[in-house]
Protein backbone atom coordinates (compact mmCIF):
# COMPACT_ATOMS: atom_id res chain seq x y z
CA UNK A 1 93.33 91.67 174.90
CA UNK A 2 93.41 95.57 173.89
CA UNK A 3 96.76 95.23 172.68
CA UNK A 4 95.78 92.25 169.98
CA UNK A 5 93.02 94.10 168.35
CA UNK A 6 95.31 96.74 166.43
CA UNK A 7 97.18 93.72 165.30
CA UNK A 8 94.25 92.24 163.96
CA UNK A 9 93.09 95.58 162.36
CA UNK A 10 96.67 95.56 161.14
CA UNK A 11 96.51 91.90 159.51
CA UNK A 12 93.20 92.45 158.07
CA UNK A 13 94.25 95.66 156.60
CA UNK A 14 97.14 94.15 154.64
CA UNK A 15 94.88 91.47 153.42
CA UNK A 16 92.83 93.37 151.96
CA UNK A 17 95.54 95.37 150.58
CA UNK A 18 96.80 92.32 149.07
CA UNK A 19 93.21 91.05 147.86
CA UNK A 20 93.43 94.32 146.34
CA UNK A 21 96.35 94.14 144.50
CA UNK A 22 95.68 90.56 143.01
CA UNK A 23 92.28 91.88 141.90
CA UNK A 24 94.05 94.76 140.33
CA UNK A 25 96.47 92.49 138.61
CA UNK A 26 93.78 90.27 137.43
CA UNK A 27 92.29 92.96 135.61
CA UNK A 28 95.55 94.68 134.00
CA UNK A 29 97.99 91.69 133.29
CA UNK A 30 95.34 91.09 130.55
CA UNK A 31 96.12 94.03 128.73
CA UNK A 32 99.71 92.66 127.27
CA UNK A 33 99.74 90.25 124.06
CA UNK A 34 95.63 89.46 124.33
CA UNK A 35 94.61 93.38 124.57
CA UNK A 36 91.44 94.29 122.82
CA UNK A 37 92.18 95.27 119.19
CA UNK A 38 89.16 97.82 119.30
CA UNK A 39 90.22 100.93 121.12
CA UNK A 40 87.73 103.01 122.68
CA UNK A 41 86.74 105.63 119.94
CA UNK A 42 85.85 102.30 117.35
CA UNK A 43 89.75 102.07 116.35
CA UNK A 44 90.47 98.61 115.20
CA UNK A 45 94.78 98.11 115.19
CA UNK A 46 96.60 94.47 114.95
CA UNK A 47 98.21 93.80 118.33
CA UNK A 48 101.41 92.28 116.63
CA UNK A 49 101.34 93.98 113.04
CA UNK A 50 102.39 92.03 109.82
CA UNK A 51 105.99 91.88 108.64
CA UNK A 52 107.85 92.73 105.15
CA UNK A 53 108.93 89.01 104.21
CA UNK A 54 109.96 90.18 100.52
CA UNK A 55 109.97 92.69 98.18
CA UNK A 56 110.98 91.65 94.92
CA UNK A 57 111.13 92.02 90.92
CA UNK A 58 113.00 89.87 88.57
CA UNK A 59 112.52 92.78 85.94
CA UNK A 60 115.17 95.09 87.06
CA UNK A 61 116.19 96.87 84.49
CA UNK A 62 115.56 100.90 83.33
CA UNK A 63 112.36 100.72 81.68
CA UNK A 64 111.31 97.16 81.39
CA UNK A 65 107.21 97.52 80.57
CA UNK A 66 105.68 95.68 82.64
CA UNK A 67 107.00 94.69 85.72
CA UNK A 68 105.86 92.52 88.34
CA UNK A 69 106.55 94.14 92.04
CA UNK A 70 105.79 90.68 94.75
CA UNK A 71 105.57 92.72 98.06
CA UNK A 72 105.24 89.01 100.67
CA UNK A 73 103.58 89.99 103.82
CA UNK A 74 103.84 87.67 106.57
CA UNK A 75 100.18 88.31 109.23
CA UNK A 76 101.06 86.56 112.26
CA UNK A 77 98.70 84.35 114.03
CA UNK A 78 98.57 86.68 117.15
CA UNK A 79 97.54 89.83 114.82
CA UNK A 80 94.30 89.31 116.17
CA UNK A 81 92.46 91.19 113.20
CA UNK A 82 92.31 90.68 109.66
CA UNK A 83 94.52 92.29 106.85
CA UNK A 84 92.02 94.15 104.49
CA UNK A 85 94.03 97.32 103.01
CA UNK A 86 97.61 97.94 101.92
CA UNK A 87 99.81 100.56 101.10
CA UNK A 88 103.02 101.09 99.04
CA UNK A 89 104.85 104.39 98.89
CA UNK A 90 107.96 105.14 97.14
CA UNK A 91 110.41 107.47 99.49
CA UNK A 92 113.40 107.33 97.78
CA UNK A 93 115.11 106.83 94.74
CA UNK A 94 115.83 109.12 91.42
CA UNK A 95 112.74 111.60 90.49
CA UNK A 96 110.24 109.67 88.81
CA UNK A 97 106.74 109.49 88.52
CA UNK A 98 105.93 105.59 88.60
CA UNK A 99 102.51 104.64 87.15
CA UNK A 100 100.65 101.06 87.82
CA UNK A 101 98.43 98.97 86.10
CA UNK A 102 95.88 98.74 88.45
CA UNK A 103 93.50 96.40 86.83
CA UNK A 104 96.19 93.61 86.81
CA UNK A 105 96.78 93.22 90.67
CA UNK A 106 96.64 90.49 92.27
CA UNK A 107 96.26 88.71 95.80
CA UNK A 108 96.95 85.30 96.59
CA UNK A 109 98.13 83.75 100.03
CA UNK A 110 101.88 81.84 99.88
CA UNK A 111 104.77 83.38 97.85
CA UNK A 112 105.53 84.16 94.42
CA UNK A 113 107.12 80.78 94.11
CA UNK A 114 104.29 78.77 96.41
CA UNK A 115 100.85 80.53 95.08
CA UNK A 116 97.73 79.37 97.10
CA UNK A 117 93.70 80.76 97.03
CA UNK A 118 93.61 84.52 95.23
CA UNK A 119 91.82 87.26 96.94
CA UNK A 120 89.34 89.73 95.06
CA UNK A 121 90.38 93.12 95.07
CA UNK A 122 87.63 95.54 96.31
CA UNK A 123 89.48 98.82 95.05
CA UNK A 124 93.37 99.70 94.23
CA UNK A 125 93.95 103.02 93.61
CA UNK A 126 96.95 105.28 93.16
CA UNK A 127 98.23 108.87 94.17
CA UNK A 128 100.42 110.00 91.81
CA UNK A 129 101.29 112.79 93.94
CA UNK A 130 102.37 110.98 96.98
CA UNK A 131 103.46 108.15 95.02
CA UNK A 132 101.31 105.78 96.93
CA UNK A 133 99.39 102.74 95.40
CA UNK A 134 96.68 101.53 97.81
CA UNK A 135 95.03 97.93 97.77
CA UNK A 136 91.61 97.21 99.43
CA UNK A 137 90.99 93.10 99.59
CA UNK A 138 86.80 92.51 99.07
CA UNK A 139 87.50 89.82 101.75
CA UNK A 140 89.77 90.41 104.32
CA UNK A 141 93.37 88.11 105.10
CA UNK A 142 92.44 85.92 108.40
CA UNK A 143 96.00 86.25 110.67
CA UNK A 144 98.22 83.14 110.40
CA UNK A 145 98.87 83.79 106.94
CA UNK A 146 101.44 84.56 103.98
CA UNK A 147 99.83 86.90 101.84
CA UNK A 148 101.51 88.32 98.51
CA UNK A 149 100.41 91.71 96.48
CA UNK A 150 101.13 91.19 92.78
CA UNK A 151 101.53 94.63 91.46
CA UNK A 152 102.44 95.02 88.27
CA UNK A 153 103.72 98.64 86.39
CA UNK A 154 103.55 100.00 83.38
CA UNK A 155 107.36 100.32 83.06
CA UNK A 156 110.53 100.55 85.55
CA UNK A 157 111.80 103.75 86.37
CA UNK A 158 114.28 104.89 83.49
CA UNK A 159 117.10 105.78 86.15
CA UNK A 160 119.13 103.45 87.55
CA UNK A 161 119.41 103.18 91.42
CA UNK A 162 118.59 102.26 94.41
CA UNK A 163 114.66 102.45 94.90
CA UNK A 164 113.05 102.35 98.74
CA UNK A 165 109.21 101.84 99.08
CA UNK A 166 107.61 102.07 102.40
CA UNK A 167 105.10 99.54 103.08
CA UNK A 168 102.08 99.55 105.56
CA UNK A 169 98.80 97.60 106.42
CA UNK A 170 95.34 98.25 108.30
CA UNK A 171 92.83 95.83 109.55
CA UNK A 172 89.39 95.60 109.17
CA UNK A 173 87.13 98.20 110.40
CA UNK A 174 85.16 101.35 110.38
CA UNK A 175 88.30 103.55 111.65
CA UNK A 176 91.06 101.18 110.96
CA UNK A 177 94.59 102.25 111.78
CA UNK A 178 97.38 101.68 109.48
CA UNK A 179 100.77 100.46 111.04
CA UNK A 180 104.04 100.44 109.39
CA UNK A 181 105.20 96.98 107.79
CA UNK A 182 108.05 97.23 106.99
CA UNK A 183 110.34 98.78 103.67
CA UNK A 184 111.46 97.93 100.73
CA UNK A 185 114.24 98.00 98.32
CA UNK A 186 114.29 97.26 94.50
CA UNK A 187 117.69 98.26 92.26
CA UNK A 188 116.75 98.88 88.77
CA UNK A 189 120.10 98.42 86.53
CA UNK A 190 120.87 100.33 83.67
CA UNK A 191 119.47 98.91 80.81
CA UNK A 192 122.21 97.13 78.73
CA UNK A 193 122.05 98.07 74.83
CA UNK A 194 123.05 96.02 71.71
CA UNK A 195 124.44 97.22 68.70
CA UNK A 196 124.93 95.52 65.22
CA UNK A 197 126.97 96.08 62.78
């Protein structure tokens, strides 16, 4: 009889070790694709973050006044928060110092080719000196969503090349985080003159 009790103390020691460990992993395997999107200090990030779908102008040449940029963001359903500010930087391309038209953005869900509702713009404002163009919606993007940023210049870059802008997004929030979405790549063309004789 002695010599059954520490076998007993044994058992009930790894069942409770075990009880344990499922409790633990109860509380933890949570934390993967459904975290929280509100960190501890107020921080509100996307747990999946949108995704560059396009970036796109079909005015491409050196100088063309005007131009429409369509920068296609695709907010996944599993995003968990809502899209309300975006940015677009230019990283690379010839010097130049590009200049929007800030009053003629727009913000519609679907794609330049398959426009749906528009979205009021709360502010959209732009730093010349880090060449970034920022876009506040009034009423944030729900995930589950196409969403499109209609920005239009006041005229293409007059050197030809290759052109990269960097792209990111935050949610909603007091402290919002922004997260990288993706980059993109526009190729103005040299301008193609016509002379009469």
């Amino acid at each position: 009889m002695k010599l059954g009790k520490p076998r007993r103390r044994g058992r009930s020691r790894l069942a409770l070790a075990l009880a344990s460990i499922t409790c633990i992993a109860t509380v933890v395997l949570p934390l993967g694709p459904t975290a929280a999107v509100q960190l501890g200090d107020g921080t509100t990030v996307f747990t999946s973050p949108p995704r560059l779908a396009d970036f796109v102008t079909l005015d491409n040449d050196t100088y063309d006044r005007r131009p429409t940029y369509y920068v296609t963001v695709n907010l996944p359903p599993d995003a968990e928060e809502p899209l309300e500010t975006l940015t677009v930087s230019l990283i690379e391309g010839r010097f130049t110092r590009l200049n929007y038209r800030t009053q003629d953005i727009e913000v519609f869900t679907g794609t330049r080719r398959d426009r749906g509702a528009s979205y009021d713009i709360a502010t959209a404002d732009y730093d010349a000196d880090s060449q970034t163009l920022t876009v506040q919606l009034a009423e944030p993007a729900e995930p589950g969503q196409l969403l499109t940023f209609a920005l239009t210049l006041v005229r293409n870059p007059r050197w030809e090349g290759v052109y990269l802008y960097e792209v990111t997004a935050a949610p909603a929030g007091e402290k919002p985080q922004f997260q990288r979405v993706g980059t993109g790549r526009i190729h103005i063309y040299q301008r193609d003159f016509i002379f009469f004789d």
